[in-house]
Protein backbone atom coordinates (compact mmCIF):
# COMPACT_ATOMS: atom_id res chain seq x y z
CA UNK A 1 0.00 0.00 0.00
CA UNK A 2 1.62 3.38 -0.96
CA UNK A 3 1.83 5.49 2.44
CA UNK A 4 3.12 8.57 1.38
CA UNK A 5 4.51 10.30 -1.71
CA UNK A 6 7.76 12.79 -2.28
CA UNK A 7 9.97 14.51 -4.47
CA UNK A 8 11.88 11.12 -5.42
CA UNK A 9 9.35 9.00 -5.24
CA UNK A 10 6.92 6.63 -3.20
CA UNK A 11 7.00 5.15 0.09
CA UNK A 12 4.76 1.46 0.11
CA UNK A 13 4.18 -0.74 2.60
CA UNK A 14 5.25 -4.28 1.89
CA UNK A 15 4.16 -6.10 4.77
CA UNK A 16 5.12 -4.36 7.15
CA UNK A 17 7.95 -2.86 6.48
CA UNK A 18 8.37 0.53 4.49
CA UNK A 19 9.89 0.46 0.49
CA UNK A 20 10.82 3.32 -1.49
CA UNK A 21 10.12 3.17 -5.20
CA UNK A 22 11.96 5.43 -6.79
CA UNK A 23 10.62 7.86 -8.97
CA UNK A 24 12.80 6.35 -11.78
CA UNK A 25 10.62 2.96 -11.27
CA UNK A 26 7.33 4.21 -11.15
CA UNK A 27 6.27 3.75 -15.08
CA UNK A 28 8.20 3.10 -18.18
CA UNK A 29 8.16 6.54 -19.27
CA UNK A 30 9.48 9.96 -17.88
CA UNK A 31 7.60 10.77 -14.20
CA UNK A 32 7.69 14.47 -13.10
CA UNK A 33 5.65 13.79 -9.93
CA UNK A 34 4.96 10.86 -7.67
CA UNK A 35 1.53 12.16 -7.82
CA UNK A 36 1.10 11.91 -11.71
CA UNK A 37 1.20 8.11 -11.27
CA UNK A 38 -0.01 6.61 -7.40
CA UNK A 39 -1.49 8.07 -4.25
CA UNK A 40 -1.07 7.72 -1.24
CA UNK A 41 -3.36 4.46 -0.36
CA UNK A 42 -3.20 2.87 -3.61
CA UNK A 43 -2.54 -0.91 -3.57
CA UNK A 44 -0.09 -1.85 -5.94
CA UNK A 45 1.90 -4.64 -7.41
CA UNK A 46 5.88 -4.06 -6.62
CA UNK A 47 8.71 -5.58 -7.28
CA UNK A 48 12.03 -5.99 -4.70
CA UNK A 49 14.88 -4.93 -6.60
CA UNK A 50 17.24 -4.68 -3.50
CA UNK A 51 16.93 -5.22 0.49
CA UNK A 52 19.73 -3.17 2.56
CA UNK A 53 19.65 -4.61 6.26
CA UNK A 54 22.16 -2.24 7.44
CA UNK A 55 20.91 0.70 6.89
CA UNK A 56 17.13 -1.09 6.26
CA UNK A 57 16.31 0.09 3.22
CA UNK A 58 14.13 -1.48 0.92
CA UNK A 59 14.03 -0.70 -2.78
CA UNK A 60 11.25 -1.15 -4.72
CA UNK A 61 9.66 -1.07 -8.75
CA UNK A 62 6.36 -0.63 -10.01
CA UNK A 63 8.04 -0.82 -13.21
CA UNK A 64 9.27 -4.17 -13.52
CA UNK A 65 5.60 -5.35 -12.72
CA UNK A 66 4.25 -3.68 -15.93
CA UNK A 67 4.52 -4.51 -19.75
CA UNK A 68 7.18 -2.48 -21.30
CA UNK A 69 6.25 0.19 -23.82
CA UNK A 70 8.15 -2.37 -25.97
CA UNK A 71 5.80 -5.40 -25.50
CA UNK A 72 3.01 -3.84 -26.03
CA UNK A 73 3.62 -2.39 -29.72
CA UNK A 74 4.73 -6.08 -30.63
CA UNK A 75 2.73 -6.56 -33.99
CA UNK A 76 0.81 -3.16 -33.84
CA UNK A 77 3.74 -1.40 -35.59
CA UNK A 78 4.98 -2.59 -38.63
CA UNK A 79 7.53 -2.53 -41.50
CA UNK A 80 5.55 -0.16 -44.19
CA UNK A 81 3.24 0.91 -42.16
CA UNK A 82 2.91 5.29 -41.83
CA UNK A 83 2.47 6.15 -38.31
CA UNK A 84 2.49 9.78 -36.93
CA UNK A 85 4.94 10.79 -34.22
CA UNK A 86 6.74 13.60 -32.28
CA UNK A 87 10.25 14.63 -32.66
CA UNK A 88 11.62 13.89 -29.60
CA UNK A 89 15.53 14.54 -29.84
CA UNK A 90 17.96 16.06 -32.67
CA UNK A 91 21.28 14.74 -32.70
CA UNK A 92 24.08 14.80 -35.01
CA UNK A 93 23.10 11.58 -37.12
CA UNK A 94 19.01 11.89 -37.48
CA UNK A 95 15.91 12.35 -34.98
CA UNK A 96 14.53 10.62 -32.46
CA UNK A 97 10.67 10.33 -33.45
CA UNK A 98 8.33 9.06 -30.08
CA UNK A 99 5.82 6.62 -31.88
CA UNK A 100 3.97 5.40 -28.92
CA UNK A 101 4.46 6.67 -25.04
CA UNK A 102 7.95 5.38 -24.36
CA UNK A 103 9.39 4.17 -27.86
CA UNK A 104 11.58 6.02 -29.95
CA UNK A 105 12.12 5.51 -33.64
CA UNK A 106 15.23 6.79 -35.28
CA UNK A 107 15.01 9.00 -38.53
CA UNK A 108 18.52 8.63 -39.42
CA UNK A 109 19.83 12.09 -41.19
CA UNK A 110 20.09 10.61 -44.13
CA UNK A 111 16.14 9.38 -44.20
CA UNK A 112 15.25 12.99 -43.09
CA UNK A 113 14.85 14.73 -45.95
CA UNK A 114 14.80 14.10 -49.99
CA UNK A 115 18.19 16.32 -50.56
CA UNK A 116 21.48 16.43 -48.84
CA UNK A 117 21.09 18.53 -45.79
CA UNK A 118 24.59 18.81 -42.44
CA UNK A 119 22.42 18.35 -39.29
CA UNK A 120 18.92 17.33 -38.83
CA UNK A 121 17.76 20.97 -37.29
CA UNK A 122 17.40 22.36 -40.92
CA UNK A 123 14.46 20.55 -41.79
CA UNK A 124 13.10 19.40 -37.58
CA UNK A 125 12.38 20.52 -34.89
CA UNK A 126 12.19 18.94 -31.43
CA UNK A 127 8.46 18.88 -30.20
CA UNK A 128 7.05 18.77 -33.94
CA UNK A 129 4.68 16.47 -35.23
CA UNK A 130 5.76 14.27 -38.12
CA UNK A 131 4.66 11.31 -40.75
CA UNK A 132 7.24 8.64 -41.06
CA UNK A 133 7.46 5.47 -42.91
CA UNK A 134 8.14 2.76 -40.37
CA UNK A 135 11.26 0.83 -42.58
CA UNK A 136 12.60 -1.75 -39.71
CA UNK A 137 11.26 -2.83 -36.36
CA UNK A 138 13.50 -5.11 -33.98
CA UNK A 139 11.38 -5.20 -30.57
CA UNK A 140 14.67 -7.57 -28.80
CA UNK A 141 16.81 -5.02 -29.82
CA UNK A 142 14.16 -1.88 -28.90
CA UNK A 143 14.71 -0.35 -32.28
CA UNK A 144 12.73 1.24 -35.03
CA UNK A 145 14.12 2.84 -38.09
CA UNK A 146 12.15 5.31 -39.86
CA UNK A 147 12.09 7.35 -43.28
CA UNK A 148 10.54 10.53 -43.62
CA UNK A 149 11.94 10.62 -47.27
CA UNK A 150 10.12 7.71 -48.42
CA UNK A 151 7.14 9.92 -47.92
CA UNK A 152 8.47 12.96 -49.88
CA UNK A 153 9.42 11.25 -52.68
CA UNK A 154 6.17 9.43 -52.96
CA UNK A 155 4.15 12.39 -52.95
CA UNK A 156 7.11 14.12 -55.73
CA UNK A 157 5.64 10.77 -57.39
CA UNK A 158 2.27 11.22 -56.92
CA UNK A 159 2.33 14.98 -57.83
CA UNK A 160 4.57 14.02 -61.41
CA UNK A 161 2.31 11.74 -62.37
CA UNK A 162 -0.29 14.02 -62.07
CA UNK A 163 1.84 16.27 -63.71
CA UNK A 164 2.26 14.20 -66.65
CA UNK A 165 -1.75 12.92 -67.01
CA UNK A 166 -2.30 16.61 -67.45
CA UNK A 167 0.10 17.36 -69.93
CA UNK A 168 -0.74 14.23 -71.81
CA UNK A 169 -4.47 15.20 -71.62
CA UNK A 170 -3.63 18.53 -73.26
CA UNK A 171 -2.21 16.71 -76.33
CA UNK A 172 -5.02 14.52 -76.92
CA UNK A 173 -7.52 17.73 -77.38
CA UNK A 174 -5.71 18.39 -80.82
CA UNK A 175 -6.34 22.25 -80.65
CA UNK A 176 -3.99 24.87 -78.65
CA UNK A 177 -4.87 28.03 -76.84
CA UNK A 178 -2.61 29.79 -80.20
CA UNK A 179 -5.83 28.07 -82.54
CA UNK A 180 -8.46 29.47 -80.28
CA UNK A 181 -7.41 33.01 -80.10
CA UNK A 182 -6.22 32.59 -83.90
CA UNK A 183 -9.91 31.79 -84.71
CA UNK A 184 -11.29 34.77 -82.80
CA UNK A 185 -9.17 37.03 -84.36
CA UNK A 186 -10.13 35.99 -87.75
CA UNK A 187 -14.17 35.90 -86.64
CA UNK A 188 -13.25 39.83 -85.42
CA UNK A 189 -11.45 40.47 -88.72
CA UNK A 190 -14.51 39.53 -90.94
């Protein structure tokens, strides 16, 4: 039972005898507050991760009771698949894209963008909200490579073919805007 809540974490009751789970072990992803995650009289499922008779500590995870984020995107995210995610970190070789709460995908640098660019803060921005093709997932591992690229060129793709169903639509009409005005200005002539 959690008895009381601080800065660092939570003290629970585990039998008798007083636990701290550190704020570090209360979920799988970041935890500003104690509060944002138990209260005080919450029954919860812990794990011992270390028993200190000397000085009688007792610590404690909530954590390692839980699925990981990991486990529980196993089959939901795939190679191919477009999924939507926030830009998490920028670092010298690519992005760090957060695809579900507590997994990162990595957009290396060179999957960023559709022309050479030095450092991934010309095109992102950390906080922003991208598309990204998912290209690789390795859940023993904990790693997903994405491609924002892959997108861009497949709309430059989609938008050139366009481009050329127009143009080749044009050519089939047999008559140019030069013929239309040509035969007005005769009509006005006469």
């Amino acid at each position: 039972t959690v008895q009381r809540l601080t800065d660092f974490g939570a003290f629970v009751d585990v039998g008798g005898v007083d636990g701290l789970v550190h704020i570090s072990q209360l979920a799988h992803h970041r935890v500003e507050s104690a509060s944002d995650v138990v209260k005080e009289g919450d029954t919860v499922k812990v794990k011992v991760l270390s028993v200190d008779e000397e000085s009688e500590r007792v610590s404690l995870s909530i954590k390692d009771t839980l699925p990981g984020p990991w486990e529980t995107i196993a089959g939901k995210i795939e190679p191919g698949q477009i999924i939507e995610g926030t830009v998490k970190r920028l670092v010298s070789f690519g992005a760090f894209v957060e695809v579900a709460p507590g997994v990162e995908g990595l957009v290396h640098i060179s999957q960023i963008a559709n022309r050479h660019i030095g450092t991934p803060g010309e095109v992102l921005s950390e906080g922003e909200k991208v598309e990204a093709k998912v290209l690789d997932v390795n859940i023993a591992e904990k790693r997903i490579s994405l491609s924002i690229r892959e997108l861009l060129e497949n709309e430059e793709n989609d938008y050139g073919s366009y481009e050329a169903n127009e143009s080749s639509e044009d050519e089939h009409t047999g008559f140019s805007l030069g013929d239309m005005i040509g035969d007005q200005l005769k009509k006005y002539k006469s």
